[in-house]
Protein backbone atom coordinates (compact mmCIF):
# COMPACT_ATOMS: atom_id res chain seq x y z
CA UNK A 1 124.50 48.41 155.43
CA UNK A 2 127.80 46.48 154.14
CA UNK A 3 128.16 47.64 150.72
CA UNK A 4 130.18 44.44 149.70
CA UNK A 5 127.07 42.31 150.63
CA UNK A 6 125.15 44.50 148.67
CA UNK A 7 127.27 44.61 145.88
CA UNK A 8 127.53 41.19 145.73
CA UNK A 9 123.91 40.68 145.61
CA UNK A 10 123.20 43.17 143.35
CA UNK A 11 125.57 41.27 140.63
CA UNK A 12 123.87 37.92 141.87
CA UNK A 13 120.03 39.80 140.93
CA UNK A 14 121.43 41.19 137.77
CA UNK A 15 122.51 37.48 136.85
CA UNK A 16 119.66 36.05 137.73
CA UNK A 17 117.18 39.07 135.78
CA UNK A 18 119.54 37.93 132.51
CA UNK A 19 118.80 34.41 133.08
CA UNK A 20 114.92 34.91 133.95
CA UNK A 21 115.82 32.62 137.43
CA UNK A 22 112.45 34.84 138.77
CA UNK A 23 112.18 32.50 141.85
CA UNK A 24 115.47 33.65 143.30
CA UNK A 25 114.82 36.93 142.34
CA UNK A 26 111.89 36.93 145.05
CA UNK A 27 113.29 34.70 147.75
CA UNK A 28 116.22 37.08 148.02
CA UNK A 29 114.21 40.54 147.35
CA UNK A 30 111.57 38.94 150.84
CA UNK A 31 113.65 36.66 152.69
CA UNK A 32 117.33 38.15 152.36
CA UNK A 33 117.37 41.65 152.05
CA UNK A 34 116.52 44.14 154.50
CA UNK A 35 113.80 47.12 152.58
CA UNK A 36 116.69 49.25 152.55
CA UNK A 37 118.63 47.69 150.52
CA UNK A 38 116.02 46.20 148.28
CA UNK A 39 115.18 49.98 147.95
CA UNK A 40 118.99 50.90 147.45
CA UNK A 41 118.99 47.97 144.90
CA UNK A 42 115.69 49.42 143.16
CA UNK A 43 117.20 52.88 142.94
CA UNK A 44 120.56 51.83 141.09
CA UNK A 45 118.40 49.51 138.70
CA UNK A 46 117.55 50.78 135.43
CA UNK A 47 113.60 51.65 134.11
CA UNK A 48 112.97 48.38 133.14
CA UNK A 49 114.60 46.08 135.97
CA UNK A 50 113.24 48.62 138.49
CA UNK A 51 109.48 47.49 137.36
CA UNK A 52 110.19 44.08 137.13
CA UNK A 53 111.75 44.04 140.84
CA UNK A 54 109.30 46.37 142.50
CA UNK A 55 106.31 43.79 141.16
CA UNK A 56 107.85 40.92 142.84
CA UNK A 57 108.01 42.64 146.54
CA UNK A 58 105.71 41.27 148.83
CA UNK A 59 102.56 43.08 149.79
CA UNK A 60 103.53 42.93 153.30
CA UNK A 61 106.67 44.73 152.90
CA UNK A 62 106.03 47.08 150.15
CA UNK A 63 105.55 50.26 152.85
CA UNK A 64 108.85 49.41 154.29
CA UNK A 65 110.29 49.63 151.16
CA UNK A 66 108.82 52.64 149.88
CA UNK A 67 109.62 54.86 152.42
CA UNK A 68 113.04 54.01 151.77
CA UNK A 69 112.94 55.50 148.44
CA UNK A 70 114.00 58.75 146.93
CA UNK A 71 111.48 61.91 146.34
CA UNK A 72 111.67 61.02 142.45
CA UNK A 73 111.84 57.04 142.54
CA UNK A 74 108.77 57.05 145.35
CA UNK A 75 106.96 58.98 143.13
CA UNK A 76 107.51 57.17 139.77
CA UNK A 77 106.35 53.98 141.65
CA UNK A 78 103.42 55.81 143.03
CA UNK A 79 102.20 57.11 139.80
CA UNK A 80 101.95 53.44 138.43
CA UNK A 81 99.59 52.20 141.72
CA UNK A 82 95.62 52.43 141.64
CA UNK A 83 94.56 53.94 144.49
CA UNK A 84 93.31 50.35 146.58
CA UNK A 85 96.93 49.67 146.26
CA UNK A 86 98.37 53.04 147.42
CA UNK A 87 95.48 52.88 150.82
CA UNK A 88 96.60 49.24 151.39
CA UNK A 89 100.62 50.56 151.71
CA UNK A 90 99.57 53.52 153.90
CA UNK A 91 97.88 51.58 156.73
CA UNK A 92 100.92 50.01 157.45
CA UNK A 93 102.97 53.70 157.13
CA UNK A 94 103.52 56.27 160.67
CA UNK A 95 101.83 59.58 160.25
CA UNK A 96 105.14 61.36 159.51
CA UNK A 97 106.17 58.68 156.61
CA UNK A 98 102.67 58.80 154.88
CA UNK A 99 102.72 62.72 155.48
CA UNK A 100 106.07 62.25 153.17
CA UNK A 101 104.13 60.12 150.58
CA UNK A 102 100.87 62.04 150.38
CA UNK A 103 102.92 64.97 148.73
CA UNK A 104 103.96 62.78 145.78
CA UNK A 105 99.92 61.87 145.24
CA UNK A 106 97.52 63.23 142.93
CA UNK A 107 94.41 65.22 145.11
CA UNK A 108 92.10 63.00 144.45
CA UNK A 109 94.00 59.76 145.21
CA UNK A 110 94.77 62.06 149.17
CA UNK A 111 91.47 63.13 149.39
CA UNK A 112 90.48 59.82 149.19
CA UNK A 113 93.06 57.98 151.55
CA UNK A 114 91.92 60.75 154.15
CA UNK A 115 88.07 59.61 154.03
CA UNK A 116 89.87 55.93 154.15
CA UNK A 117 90.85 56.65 157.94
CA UNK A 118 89.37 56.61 160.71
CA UNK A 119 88.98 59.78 162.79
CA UNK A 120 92.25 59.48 165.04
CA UNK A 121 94.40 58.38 162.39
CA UNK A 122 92.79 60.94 160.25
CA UNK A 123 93.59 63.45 162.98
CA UNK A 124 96.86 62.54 163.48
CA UNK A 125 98.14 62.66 160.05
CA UNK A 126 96.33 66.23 159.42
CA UNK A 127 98.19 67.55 162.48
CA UNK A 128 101.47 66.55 160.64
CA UNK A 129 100.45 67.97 157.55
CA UNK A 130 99.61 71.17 158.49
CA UNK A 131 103.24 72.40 158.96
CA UNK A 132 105.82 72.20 155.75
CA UNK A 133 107.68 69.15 155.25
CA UNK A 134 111.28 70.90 156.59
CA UNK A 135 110.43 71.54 159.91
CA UNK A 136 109.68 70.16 162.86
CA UNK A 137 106.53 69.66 162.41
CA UNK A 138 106.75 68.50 159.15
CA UNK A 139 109.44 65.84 160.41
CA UNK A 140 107.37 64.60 163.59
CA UNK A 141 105.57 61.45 164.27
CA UNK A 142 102.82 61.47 166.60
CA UNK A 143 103.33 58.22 168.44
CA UNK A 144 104.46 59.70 171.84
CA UNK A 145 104.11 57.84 175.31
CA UNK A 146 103.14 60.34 177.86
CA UNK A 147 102.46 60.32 181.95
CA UNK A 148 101.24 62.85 184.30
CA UNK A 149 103.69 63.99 186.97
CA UNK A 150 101.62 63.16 189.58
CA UNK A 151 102.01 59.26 189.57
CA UNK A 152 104.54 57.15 190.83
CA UNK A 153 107.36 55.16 189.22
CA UNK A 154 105.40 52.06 190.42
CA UNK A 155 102.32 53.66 188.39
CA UNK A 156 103.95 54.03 185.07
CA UNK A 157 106.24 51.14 185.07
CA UNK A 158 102.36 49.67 185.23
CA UNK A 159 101.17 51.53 182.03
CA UNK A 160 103.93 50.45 179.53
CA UNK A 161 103.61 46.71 180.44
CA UNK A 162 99.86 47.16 179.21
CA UNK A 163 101.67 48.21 175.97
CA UNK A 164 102.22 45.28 173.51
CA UNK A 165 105.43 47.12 172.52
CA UNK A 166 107.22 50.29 172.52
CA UNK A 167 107.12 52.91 169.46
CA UNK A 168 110.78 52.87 167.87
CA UNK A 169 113.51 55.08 169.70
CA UNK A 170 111.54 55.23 172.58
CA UNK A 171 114.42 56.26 174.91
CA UNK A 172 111.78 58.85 177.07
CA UNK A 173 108.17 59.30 178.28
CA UNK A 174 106.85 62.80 178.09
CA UNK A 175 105.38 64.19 181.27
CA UNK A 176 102.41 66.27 180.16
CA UNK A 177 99.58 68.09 182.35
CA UNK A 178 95.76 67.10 181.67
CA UNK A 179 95.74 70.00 178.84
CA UNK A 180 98.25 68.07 177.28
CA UNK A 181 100.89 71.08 177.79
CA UNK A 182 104.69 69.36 178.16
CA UNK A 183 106.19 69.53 181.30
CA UNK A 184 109.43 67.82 181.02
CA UNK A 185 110.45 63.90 180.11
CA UNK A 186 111.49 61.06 182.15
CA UNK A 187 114.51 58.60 180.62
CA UNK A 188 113.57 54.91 180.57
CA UNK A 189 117.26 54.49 182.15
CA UNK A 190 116.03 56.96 185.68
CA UNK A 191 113.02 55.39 185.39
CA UNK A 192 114.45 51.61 185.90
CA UNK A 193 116.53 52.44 188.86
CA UNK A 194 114.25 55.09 190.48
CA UNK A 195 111.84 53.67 193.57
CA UNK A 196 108.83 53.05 192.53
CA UNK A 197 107.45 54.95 195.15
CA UNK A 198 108.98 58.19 193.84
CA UNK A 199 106.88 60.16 191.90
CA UNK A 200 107.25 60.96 187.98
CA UNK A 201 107.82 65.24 189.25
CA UNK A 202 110.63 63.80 191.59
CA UNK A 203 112.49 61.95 189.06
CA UNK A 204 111.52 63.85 185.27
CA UNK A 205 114.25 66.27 183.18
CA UNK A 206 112.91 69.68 182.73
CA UNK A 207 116.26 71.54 181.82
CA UNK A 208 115.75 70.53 178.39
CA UNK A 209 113.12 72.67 176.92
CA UNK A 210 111.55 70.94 173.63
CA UNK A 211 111.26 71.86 170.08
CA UNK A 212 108.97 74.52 168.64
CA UNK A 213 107.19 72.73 165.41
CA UNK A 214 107.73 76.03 163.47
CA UNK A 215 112.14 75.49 163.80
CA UNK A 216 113.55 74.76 160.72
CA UNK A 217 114.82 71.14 160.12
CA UNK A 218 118.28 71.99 159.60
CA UNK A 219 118.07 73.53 163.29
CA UNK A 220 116.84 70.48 164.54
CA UNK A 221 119.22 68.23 163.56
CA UNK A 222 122.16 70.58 164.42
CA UNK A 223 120.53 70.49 168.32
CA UNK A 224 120.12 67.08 168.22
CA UNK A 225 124.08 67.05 167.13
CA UNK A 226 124.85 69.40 169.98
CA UNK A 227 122.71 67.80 172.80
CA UNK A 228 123.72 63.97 171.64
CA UNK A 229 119.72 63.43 171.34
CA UNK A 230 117.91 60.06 170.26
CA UNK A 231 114.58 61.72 170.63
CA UNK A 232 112.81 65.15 171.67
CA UNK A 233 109.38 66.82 172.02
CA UNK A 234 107.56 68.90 169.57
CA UNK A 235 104.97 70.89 170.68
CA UNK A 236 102.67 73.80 169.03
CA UNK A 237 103.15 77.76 170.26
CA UNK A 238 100.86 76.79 172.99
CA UNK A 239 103.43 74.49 175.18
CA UNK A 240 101.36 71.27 173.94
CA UNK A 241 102.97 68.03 172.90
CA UNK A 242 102.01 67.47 169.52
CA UNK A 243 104.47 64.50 168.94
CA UNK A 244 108.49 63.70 168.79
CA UNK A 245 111.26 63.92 166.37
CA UNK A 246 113.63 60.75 166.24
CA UNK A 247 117.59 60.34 165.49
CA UNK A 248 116.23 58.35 162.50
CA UNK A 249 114.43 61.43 161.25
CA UNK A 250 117.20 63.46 161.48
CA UNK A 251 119.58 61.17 159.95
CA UNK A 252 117.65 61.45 157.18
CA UNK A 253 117.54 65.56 157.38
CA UNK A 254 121.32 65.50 157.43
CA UNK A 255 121.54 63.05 154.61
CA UNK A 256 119.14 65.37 152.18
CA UNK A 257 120.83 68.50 153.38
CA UNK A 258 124.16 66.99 151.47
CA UNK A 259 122.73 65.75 148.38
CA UNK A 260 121.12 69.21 148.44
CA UNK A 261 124.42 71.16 148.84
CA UNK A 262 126.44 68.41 146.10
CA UNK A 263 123.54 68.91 143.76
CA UNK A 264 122.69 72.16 143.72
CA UNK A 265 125.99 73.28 142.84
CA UNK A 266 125.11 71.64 139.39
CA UNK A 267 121.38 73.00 139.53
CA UNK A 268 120.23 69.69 139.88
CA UNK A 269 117.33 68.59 142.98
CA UNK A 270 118.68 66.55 145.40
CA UNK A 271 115.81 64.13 144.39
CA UNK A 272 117.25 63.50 141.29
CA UNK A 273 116.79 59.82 139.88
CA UNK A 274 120.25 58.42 138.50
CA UNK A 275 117.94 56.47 136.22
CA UNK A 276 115.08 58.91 135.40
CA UNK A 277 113.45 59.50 131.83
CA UNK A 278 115.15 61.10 129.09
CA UNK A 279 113.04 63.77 128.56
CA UNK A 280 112.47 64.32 132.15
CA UNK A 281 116.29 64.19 132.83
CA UNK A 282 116.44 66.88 129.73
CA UNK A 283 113.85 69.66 130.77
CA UNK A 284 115.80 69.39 134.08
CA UNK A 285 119.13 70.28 133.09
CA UNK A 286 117.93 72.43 129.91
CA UNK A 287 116.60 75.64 132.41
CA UNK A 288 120.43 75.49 134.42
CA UNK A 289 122.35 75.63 130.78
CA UNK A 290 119.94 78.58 129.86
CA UNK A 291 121.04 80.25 133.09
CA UNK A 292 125.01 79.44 132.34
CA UNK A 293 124.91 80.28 128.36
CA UNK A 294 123.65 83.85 129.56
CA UNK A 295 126.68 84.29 131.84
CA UNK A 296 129.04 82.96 128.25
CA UNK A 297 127.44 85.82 126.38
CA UNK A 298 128.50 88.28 129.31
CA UNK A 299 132.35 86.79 129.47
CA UNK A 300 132.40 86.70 125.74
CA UNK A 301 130.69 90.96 125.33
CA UNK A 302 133.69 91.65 127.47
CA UNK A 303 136.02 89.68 125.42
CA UNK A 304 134.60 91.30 122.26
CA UNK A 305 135.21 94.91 123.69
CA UNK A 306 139.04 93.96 123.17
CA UNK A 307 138.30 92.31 119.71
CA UNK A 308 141.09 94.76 118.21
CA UNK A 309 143.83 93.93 120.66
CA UNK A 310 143.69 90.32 120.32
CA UNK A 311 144.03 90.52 116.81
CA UNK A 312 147.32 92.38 117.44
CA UNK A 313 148.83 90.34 120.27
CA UNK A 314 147.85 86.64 119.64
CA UNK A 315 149.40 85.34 122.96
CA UNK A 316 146.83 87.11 124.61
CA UNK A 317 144.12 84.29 123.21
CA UNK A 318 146.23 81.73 124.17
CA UNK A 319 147.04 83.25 127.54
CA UNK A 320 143.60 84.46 128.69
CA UNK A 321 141.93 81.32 129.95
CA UNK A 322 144.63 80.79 132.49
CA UNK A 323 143.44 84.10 134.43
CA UNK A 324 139.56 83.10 134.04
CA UNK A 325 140.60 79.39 135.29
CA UNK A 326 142.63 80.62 137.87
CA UNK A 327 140.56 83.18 139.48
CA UNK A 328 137.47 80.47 139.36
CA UNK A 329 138.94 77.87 141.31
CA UNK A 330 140.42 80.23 143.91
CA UNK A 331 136.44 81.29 144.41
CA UNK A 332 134.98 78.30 144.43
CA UNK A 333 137.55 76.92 147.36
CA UNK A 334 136.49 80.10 149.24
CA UNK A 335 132.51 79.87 148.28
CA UNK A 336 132.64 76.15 149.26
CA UNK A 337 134.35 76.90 152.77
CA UNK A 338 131.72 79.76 153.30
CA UNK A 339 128.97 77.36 152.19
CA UNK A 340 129.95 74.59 154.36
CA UNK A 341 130.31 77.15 157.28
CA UNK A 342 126.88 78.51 156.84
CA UNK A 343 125.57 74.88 156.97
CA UNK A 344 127.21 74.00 160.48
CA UNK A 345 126.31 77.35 161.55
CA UNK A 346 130.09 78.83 162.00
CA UNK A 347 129.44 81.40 160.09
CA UNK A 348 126.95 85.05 161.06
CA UNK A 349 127.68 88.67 160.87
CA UNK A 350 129.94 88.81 163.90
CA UNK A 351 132.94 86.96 162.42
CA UNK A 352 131.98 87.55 158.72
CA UNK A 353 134.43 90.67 159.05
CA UNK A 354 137.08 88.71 160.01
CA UNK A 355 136.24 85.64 157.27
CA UNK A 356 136.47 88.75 154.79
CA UNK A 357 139.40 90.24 155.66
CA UNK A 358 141.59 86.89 156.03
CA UNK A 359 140.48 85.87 152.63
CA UNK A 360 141.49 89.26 150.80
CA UNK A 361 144.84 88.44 152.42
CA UNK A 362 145.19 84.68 151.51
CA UNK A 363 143.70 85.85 147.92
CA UNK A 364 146.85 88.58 147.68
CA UNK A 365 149.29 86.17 148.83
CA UNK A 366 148.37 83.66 146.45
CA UNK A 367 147.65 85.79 143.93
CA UNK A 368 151.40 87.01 144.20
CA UNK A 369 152.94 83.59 144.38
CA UNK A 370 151.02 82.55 141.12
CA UNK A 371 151.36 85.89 139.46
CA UNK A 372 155.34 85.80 139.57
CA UNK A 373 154.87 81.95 138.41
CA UNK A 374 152.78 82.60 135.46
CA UNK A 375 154.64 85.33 134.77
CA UNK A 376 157.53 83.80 134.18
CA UNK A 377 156.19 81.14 131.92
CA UNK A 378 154.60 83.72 129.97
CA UNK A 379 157.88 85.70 129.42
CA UNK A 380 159.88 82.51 128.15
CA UNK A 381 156.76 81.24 126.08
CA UNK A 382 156.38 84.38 124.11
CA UNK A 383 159.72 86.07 124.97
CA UNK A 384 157.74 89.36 125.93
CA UNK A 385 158.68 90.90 129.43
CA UNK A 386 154.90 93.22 128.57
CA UNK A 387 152.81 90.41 128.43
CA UNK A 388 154.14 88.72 131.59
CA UNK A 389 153.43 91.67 133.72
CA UNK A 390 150.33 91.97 132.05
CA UNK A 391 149.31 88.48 132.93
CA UNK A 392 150.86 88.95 136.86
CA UNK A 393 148.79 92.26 137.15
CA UNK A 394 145.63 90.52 135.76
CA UNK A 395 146.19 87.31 138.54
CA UNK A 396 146.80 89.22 141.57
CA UNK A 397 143.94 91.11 140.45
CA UNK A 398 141.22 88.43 139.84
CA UNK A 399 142.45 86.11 142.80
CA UNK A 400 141.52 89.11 145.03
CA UNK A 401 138.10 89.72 143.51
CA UNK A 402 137.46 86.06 143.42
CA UNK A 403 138.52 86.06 147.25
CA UNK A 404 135.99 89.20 147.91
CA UNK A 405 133.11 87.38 145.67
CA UNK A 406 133.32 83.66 147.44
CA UNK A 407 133.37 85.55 150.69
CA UNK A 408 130.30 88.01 150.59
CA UNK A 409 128.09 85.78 147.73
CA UNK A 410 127.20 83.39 150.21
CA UNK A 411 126.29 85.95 153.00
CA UNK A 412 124.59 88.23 150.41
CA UNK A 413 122.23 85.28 148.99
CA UNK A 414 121.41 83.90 152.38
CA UNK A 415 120.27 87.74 153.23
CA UNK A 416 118.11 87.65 150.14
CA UNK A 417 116.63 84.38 150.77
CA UNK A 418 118.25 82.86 147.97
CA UNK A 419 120.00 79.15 148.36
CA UNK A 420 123.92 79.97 148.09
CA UNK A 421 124.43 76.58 147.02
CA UNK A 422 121.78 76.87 144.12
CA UNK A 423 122.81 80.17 142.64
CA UNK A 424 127.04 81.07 144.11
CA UNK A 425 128.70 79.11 141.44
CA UNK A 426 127.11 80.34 138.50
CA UNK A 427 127.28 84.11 140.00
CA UNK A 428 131.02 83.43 141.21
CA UNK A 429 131.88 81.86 137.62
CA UNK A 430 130.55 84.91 136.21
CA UNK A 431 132.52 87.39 138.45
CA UNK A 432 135.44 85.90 137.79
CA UNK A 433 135.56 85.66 134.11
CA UNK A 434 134.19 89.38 133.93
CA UNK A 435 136.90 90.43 136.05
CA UNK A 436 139.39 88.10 134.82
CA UNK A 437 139.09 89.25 130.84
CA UNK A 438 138.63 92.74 131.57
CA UNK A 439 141.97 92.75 133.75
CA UNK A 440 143.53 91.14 131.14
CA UNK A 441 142.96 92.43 128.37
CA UNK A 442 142.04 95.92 129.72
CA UNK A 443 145.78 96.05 130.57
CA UNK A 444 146.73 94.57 127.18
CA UNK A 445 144.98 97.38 125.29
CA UNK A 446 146.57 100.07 127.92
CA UNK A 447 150.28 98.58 127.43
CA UNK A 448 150.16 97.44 123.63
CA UNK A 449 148.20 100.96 122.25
């Protein structure tokens, strides 16, 4: 999508909203705009715009549109349809997109839409729900082509003309036996220059085994990464071919998997409407400052073990969120790499030894160089040689444990089966100031008594 264009048409709909030029407003929202961008432009419009465009979208494209849409948006539109509207958008909708929208519905409204369908639709869309939404099963659709090996080029080049077209990202036909159990796939581009008298066993791929629907989406889109994939087979623990996973899925995996690692940091769902509710937006953000204001009260106990001290030796006050600040961004550049490494997969237990020990050097080394800088600034800031060595001490110090925290957090957490991108910062933040303020002003107390 050319974000110029769309920025340009985005000022052109806000222009036209102000002057109540409703006419344009549709022509461009049905005739220019591809769904998604009218769904990009529907997400960065406030409450209030965001009804007013969503009612002018055609009936005919609404589906397109919607599936388009964020977790949060979707389901704020959703929760305004009756429930003739939301059957008449899910006829149009593949089983793995409705799948997707059925889990922002109430029960009744799903219960319903299932006795809406007929039995193979019905079927289909079942089979899809039946595994969680973040794996492969979850993530298939169930419009697969498939041949038996036992016919000849001629034969199937025969079937797909009956077709009246192809399902999207059809780049394969999957070879199954008369149990349905997958055999292997045949590319459309070895099936156009093949002889047609050669048989679909001759000329199929079996070296690439397909997907189990139980793998976890993550793994899916880093083998569809590693194999340079547009499509692949999923099939059940039985060999059978239960449907196919396209790059267009995956995309998506990969683009939710980011937002998930950005937001999470903050304690935030990667579903997260820009525009949503103030109360909503409130609740939200209330139970991640609970979590943080207990980790203050922890840094500021420790502080208020050294209450005495700091009354003595002001600099120390002044001085002491310089250690805290320090050792806190030093661990977050190490928890990030370690984060980012456990996403790609780089990092498991064989090398973790080695990730450990390089960053307990890099934290010494830079906890040196910094120490001897802050040091000095200290010393000609307060003209106190004490309270510079103090300060060195308390750097080298909490660079190392910030090095040995943003190293093993991530590792730990995964081990536990808790996200490290949901709960490392506010653990690492804590570590850090502990460490930091007791170092600090543990020393203080030791050299100024």
């Amino acid at each position: 999508m050319n974000a110029n264009i769309n920025e340009s048409e985005l000022d052109k709909l806000n222009t036209a909203l102000e002057e109540g030029a409703f006419r344009q407003i549709r022509y461009t929202l049905n005739k220019t705009l591809r769904p998604s961008e009218v769904a990009h432009l529907i997400e960065k419009s406030p409450p209030k715009e965001r009804r007013l465009l969503w009612s002018m979208i055609h009936k005919d494209i609404e589906a397109d549109v919607l599936q388009e849409l964020g977790d949060d948006v979707k389901s704020e539109i959703l929760s305004k349809m009756n429930t003739s509207e939301v059957l008449a958008i899910s006829e149009s909708l593949e089983p793995d997109d409705l799948a997707d929208m059925m889990q922002q519905l109430p029960e009744t409204v799903m219960h319903e839409l299932l006795r809406s369908m007929d039995h193979q639709d019905r079927e289909r869309l079942e089979k899809v729900l039946s595994y969680p939404e973040d794996t492969a099963g979850g993530l298939m659709n169930t419009d697969t082509i498939t041949i038996r090996p036992d016919i000849t080029i001629e034969a199937a080049l025969r079937y797909l003309r009956r077709h009246a077209e192809l399902p999207d990202m059809t780049d394969s036909l999957f070879v199954v036996s008369r149990k349905d159990t997958y055999i292997g796939s045949l590319p459309l581009t070895r099936m156009l220059v093949s002889d047609p008298a050669s048989t679909v066993r001759e000329m199929m791929v079996t070296d690439k085994p397909p997907i189990s629907a139980n793998m976890e989406d993550t793994l899916v889109a880093k083998l569809f990464e590693q194999e340079d994939l547009v499509s692949a087979p999923v099939v059940d623990e039985h060999g059978q071919l239960l449907g196919r996973i396209t790059i267009d899925d995956v995309v998506d995996v990969i683009r939710e998997d980011a937002d998930h690692s950005l937001m999470s940091m903050a304690g935030l769902d990667e579903d997260e409407d820009t525009f949503a509710p103030i109360m909503k937006t409130t609740r939200r953000r209330a139970v991640w400052l609970g979590i943080n204001l207990i980790t203050a009260f922890l840094a500021s106990a420790v502080i208020g073990l050294f209450e005495e001290t700091i009354g003595k030796v002001v600099a120390l006050a002044v001085l002491m969120p310089i250690v805290a600040s320090m050792g806190g961004i030093a661990g977050s550049q190490v928890l990030t790499l370690m984060i980012r490494g456990q996403a790609l997969g780089h990092v498991e237990r064989s090398n973790a030894g080695w990730l450990l020990n390089r960053e307990m050097i890099v934290g010494l080394l830079n906890g040196l160089l910094w120490a001897v800088v802050v040091a000095i600034i200290a010393i000609l800031w307060f003209d106190d040689l004490t309270i510079g060595i103090i300060i060195a001490c308390a750097i080298m110090i909490n660079l190392f444990a910030a090095a040995l925290a943003g190293t093993l957090l991530p590792i730990l957490l995964k081990a536990w089966g808790i996200d490290p991108a949901l709960a490392g910062s506010v653990l690492l933040t804590t570590i850090t100031d502990v460490v930091g303020f007791f170092a600090f002003l543990g020393l203080a107390a030791f050299f100024y008594s």
